[in-house]
C-alpha atoms as a PDB file:
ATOM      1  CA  UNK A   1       9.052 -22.852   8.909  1.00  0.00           C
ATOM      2  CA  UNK A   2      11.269 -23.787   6.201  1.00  0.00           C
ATOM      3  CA  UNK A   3      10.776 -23.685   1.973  1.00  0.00           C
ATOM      4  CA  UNK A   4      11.134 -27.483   2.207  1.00  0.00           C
ATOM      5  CA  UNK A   5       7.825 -27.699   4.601  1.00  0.00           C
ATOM      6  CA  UNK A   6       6.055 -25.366   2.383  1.00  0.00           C
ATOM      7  CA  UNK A   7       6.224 -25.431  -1.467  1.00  0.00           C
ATOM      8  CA  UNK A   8       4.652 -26.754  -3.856  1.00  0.00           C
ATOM      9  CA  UNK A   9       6.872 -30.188  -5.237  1.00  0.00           C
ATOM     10  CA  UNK A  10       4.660 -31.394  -8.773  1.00  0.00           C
ATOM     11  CA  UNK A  11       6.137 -28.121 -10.835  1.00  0.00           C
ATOM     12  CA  UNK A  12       4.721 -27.533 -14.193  1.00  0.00           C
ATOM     13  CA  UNK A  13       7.885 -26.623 -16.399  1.00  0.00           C
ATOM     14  CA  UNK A  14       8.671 -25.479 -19.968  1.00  0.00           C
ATOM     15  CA  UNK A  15      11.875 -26.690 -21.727  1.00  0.00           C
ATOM     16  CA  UNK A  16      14.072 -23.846 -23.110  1.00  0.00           C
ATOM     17  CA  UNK A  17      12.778 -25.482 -26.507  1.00  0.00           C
ATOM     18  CA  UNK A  18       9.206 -25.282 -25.536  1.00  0.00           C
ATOM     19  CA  UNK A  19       7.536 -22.772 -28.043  1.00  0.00           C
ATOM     20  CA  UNK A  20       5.548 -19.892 -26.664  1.00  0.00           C
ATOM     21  CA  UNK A  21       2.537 -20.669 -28.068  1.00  0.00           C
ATOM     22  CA  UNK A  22       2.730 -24.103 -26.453  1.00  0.00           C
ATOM     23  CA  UNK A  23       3.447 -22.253 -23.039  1.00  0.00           C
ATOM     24  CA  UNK A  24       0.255 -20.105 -23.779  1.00  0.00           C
ATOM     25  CA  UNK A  25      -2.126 -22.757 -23.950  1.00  0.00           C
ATOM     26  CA  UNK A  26      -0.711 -24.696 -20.683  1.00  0.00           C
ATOM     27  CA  UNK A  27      -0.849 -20.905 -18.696  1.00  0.00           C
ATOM     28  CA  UNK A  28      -4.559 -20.966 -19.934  1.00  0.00           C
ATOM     29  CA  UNK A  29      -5.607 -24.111 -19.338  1.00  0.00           C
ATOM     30  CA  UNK A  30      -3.898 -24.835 -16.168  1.00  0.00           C
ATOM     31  CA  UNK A  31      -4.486 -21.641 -15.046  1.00  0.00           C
ATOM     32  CA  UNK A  32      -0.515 -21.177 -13.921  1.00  0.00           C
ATOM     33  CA  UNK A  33       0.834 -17.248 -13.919  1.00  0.00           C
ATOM     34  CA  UNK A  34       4.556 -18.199 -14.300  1.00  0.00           C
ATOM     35  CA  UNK A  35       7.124 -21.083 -15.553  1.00  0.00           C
ATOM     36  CA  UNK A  36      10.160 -22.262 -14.554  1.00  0.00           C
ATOM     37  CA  UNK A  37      12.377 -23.408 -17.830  1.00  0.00           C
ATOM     38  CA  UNK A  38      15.216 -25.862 -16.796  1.00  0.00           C
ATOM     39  CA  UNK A  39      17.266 -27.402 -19.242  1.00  0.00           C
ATOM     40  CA  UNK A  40      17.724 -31.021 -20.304  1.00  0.00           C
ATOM     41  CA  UNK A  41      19.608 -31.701 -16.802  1.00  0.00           C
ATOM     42  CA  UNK A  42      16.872 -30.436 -14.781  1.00  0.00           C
ATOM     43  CA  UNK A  43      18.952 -27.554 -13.756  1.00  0.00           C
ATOM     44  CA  UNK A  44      16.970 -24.143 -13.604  1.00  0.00           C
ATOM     45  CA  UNK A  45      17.882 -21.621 -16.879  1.00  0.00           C
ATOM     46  CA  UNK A  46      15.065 -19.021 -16.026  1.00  0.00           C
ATOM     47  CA  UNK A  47      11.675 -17.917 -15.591  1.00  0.00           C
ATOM     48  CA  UNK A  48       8.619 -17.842 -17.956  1.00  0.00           C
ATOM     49  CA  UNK A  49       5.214 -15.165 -16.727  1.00  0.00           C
ATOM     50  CA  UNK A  50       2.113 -14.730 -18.293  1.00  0.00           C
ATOM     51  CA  UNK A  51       3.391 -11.282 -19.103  1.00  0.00           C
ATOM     52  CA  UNK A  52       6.201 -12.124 -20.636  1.00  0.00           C
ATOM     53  CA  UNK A  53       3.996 -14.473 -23.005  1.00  0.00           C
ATOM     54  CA  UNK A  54       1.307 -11.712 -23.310  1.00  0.00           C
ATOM     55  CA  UNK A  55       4.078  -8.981 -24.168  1.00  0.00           C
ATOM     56  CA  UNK A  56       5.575 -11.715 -26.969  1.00  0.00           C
ATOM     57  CA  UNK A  57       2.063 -13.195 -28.612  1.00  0.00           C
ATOM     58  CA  UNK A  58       0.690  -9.497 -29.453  1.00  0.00           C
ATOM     59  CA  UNK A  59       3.797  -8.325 -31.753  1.00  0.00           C
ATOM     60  CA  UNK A  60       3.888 -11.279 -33.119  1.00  0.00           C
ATOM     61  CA  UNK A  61       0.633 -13.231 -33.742  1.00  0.00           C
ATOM     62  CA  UNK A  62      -1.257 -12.878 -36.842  1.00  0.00           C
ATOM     63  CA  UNK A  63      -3.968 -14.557 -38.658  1.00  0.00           C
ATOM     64  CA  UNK A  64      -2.095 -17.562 -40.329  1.00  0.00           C
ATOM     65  CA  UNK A  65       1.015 -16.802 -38.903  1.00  0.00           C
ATOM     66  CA  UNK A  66       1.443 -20.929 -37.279  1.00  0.00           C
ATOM     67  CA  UNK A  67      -0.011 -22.247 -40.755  1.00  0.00           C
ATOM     68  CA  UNK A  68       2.950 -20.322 -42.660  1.00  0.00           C
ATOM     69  CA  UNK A  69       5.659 -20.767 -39.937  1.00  0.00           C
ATOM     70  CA  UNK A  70       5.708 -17.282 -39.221  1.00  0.00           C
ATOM     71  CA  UNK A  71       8.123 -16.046 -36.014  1.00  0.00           C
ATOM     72  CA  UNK A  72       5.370 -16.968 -33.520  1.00  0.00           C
ATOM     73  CA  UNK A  73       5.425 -20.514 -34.291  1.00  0.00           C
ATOM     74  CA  UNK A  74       9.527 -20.121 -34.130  1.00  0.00           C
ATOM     75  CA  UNK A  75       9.226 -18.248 -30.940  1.00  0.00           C
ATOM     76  CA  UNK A  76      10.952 -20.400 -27.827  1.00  0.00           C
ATOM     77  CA  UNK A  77      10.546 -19.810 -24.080  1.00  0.00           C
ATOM     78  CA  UNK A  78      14.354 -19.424 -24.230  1.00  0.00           C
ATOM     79  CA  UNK A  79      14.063 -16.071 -26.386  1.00  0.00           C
ATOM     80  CA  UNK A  80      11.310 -14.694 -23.524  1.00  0.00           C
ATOM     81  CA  UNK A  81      12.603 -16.071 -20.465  1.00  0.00           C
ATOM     82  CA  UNK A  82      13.930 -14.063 -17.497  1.00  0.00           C
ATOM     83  CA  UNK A  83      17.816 -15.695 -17.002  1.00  0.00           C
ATOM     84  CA  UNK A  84      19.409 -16.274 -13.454  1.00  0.00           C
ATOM     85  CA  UNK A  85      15.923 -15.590 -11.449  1.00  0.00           C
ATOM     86  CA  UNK A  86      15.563 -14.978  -8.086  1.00  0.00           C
ATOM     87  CA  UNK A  87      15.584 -18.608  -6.428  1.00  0.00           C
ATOM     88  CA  UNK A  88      15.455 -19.902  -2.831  1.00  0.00           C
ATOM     89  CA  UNK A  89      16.622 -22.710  -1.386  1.00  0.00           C
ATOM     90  CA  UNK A  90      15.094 -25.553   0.441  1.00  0.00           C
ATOM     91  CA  UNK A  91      16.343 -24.025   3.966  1.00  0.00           C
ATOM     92  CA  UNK A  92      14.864 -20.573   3.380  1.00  0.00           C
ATOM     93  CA  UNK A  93      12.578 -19.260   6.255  1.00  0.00           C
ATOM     94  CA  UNK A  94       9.147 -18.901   4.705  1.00  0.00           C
ATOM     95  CA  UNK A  95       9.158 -15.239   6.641  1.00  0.00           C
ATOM     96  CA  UNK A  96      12.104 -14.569   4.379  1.00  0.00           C
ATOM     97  CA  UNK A  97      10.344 -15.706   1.276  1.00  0.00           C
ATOM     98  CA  UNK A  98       7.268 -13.429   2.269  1.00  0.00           C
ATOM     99  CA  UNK A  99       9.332 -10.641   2.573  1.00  0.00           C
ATOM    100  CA  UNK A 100      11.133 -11.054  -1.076  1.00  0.00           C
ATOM    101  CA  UNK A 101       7.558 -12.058  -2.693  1.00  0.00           C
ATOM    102  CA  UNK A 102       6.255  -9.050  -1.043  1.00  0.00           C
ATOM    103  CA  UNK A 103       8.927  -6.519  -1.889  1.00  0.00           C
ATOM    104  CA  UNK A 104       9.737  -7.450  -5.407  1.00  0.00           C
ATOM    105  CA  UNK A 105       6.065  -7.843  -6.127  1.00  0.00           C
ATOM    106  CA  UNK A 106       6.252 -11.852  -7.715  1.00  0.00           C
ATOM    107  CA  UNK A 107       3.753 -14.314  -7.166  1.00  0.00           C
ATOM    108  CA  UNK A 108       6.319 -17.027  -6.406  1.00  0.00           C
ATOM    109  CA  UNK A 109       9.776 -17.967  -6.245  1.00  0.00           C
ATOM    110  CA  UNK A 110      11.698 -21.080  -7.777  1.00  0.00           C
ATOM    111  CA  UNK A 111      13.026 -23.401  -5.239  1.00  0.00           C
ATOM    112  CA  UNK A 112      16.648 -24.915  -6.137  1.00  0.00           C
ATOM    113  CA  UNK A 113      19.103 -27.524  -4.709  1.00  0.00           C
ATOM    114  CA  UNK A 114      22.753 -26.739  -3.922  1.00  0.00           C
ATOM    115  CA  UNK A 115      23.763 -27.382  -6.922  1.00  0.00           C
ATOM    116  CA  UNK A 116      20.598 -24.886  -8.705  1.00  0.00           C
ATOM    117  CA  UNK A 117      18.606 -28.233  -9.775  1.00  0.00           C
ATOM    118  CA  UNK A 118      15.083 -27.522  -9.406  1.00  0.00           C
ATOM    119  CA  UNK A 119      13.282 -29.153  -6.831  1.00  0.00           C
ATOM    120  CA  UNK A 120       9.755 -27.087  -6.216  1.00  0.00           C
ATOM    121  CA  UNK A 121       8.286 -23.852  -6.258  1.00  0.00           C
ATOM    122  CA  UNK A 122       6.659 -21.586  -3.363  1.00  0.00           C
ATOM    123  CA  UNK A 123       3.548 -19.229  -4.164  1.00  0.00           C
ATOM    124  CA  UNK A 124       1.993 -16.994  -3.015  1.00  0.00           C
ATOM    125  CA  UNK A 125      -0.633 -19.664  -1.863  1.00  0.00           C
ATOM    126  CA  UNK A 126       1.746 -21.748  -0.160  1.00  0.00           C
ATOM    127  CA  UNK A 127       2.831 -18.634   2.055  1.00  0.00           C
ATOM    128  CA  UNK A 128      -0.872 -17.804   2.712  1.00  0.00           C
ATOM    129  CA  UNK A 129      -1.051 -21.879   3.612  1.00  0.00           C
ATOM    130  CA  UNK A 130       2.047 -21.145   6.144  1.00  0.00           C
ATOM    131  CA  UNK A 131       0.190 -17.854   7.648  1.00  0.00           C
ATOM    132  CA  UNK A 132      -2.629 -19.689   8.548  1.00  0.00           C
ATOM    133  CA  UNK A 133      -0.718 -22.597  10.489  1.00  0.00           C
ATOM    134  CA  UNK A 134       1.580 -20.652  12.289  1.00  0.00           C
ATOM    135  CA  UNK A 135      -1.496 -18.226  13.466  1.00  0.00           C
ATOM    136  CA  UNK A 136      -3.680 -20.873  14.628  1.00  0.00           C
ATOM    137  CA  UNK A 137      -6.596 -19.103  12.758  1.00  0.00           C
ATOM    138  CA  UNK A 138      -7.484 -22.549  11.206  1.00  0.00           C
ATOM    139  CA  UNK A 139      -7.764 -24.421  14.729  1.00  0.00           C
ATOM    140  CA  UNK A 140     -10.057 -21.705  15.666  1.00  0.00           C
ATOM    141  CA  UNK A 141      -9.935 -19.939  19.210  1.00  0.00           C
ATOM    142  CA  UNK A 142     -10.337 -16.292  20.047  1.00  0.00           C
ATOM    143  CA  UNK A 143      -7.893 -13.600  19.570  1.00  0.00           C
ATOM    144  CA  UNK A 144      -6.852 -10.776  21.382  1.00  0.00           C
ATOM    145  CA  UNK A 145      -4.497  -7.582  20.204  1.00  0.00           C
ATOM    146  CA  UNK A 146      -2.488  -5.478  22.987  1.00  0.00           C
ATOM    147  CA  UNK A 147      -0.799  -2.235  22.812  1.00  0.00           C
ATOM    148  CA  UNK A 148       2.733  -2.909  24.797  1.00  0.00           C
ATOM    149  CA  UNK A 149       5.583  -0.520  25.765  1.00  0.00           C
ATOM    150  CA  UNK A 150       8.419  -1.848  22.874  1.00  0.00           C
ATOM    151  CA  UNK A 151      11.462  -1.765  26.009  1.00  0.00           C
ATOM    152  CA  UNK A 152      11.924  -5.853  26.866  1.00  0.00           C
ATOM    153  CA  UNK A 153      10.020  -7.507  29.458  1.00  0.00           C
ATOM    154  CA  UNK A 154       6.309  -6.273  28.794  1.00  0.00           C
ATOM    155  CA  UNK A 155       5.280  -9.340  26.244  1.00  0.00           C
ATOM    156  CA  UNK A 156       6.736 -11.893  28.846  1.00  0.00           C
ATOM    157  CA  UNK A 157       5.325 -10.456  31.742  1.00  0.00           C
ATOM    158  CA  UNK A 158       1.605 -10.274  29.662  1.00  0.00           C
ATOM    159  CA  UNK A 159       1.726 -14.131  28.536  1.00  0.00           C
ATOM    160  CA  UNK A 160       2.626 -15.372  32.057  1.00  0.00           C
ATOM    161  CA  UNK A 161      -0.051 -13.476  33.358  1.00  0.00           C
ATOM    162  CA  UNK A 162      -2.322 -15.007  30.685  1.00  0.00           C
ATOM    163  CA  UNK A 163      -0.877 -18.388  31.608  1.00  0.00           C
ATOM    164  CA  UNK A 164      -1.482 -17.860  34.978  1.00  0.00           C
ATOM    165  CA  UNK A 165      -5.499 -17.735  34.189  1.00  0.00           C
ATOM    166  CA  UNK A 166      -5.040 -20.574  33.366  1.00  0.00           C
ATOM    167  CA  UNK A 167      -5.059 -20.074  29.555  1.00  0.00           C
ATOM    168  CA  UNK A 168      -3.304 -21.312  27.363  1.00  0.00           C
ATOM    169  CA  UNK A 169      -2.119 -19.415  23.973  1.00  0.00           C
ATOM    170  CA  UNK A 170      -1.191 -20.823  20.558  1.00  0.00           C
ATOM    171  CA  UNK A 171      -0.086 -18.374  18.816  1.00  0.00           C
ATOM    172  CA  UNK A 172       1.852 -14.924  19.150  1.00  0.00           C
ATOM    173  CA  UNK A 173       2.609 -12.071  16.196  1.00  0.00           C
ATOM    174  CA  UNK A 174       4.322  -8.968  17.348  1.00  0.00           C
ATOM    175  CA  UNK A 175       4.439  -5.700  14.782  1.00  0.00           C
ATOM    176  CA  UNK A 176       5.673  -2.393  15.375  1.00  0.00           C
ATOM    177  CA  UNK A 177       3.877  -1.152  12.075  1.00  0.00           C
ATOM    178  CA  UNK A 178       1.494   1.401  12.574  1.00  0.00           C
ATOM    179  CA  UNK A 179       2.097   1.852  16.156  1.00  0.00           C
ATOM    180  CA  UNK A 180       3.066   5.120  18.122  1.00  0.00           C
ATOM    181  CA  UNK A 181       6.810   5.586  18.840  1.00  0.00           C
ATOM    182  CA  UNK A 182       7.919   3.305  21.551  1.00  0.00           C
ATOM    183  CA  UNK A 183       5.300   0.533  21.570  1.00  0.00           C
ATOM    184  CA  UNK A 184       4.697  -2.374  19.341  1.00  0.00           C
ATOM    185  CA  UNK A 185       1.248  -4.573  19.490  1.00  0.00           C
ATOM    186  CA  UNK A 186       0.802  -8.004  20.743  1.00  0.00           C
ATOM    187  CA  UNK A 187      -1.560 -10.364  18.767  1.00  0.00           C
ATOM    188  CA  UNK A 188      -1.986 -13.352  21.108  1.00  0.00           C
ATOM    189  CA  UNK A 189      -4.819 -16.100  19.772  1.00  0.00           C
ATOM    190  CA  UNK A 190      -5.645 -18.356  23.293  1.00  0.00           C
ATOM    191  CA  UNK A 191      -5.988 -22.168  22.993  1.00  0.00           C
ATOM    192  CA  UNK A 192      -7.569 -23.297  25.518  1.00  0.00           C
ATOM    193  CA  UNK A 193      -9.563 -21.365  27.872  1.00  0.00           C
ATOM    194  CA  UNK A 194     -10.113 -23.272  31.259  1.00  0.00           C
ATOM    195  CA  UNK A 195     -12.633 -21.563  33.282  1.00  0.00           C
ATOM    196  CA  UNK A 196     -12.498 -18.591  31.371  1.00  0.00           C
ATOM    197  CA  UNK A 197     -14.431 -16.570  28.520  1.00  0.00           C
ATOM    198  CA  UNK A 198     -12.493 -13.667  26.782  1.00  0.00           C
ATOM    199  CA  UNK A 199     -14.669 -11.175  28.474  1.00  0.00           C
ATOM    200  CA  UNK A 200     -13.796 -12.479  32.201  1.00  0.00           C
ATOM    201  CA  UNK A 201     -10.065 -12.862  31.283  1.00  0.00           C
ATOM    202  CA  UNK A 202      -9.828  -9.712  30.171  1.00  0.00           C
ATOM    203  CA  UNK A 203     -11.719  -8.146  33.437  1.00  0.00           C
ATOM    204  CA  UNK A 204      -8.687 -10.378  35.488  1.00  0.00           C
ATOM    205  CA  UNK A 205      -5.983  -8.872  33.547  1.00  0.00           C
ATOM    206  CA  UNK A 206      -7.886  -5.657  34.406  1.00  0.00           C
ATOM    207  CA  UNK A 207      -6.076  -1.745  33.878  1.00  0.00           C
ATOM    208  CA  UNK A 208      -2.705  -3.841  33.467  1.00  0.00           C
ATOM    209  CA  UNK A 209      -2.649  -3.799  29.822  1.00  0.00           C
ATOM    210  CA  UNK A 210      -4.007  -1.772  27.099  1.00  0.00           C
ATOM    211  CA  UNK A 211      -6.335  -3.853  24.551  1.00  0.00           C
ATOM    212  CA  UNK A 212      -7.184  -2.753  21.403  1.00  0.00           C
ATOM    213  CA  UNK A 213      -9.734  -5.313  20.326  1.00  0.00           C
ATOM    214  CA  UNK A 214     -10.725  -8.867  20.115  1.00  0.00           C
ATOM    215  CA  UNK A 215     -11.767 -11.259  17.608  1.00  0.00           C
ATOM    216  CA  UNK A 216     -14.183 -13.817  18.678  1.00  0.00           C
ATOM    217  CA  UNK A 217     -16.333 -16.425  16.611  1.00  0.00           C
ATOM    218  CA  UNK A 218     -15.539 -14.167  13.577  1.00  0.00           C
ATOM    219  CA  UNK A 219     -16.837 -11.225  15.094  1.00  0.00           C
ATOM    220  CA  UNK A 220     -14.083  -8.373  16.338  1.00  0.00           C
ATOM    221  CA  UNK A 221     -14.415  -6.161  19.060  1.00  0.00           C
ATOM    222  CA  UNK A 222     -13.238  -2.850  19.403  1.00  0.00           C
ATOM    223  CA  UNK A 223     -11.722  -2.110  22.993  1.00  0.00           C
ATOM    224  CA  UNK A 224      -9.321   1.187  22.278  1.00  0.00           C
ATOM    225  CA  UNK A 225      -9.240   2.204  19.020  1.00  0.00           C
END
């Protein structure tokens, strides 16, 4: 679960010569929302976004202005660029990643090598790519959410009883978002299911454990809600 596993290698970069209304017309016809500019050693000087390229092009633009060398046509992504971005590393936990994407509100984050070389990129997409590996949702199987006291012991004592069904699980979140003081909930998506349907698993786990719902073929099931 590591940057290194995760990001996206083939980078599209500017130069810190590159003018802006070059970067423009890459950002629209590649479709990209951000840039990293690295200097002539391939070292990383900053960070290019659409908005900074929207918030330069406006004031600046007029009718003519490339034919008579106006500032536009002067402008460079080193005048617009954000200096010494946020960057991870190659190590970096992709959890961690989420977390900084999520709280500073960016749609990805440079990756850099020990020595601040660039060496990839991680998105938003890449994360979302991660998500659905680590949560089995891609390989399919059903799903089933549990309310749990938070005090240790509960969520081992719940997957060896689910192992004991002879099910087996692939994947297990745990979140304490959202949940009444003193309990966290269990996300558990089975593998495979032996003799077993969700429905007669559940009725064998019986008054044990608390479920909340289940998620089956695509269709979710409301137990306690």
């Amino acid at each position: 679960m590591l940057v290194r596993d995760w990001m996206t290698r083939n980078v599209i970069t500017l130069g810190l010569k590159t003018t802006v209304v070059d970067a423009a017309e890459v950002m629209r016809s590649k479709r990209i929302r951000q840039f990293p500019v690295i200097d002539e050693r391939g070292m990383l000087a900053g960070i290019v976004s659409d908005r900074d390229i929207r918030d330069a092009m406006p004031s600046k633009y007029l009718p003519g202005d490339m034919a008579t060398g106006g500032s536009l046509a002067k402008l460079r992504a080193a005048d617009i660029m954000t200096s010494e971005p946020l960057t991870v590393t190659l190590t970096t936990p992709v959890d961690i990643v989420a977390n900084m994407l999520q709280r500073h509100k960016f749609g990805g984050l440079p990756v850099v090598d020990t020595v601040g070389r660039l060496v990839g990129i991680i998105t938003v997409a890449d994360v979302l790519r991660f998500l659905c590996s680590v949560s089995g949702v891609a390989r399919g199987g059903p799903q089933i959410a549990f309310k749990l006291d938070a005090k240790p012991g509960p969520l081992a004592t719940l997957l060896a009883d689910i192992r004991s069904e002879g099910v087996r699980y692939a994947s297990v979140f745990t979140s304490y978002d959202h949940v009444d003081p003193g309990y966290r909930h269990a996300y558990v998506r089975l593998g495979h299911m032996g003799e077993h349907t969700v429905q007669s698993l559940l009725a064998n786990l019986g008054a044990r454990y608390t479920v909340l719902f289940y998620v089956e073929d695509g269709r979710t099931t409301i137990v306690n809600d």
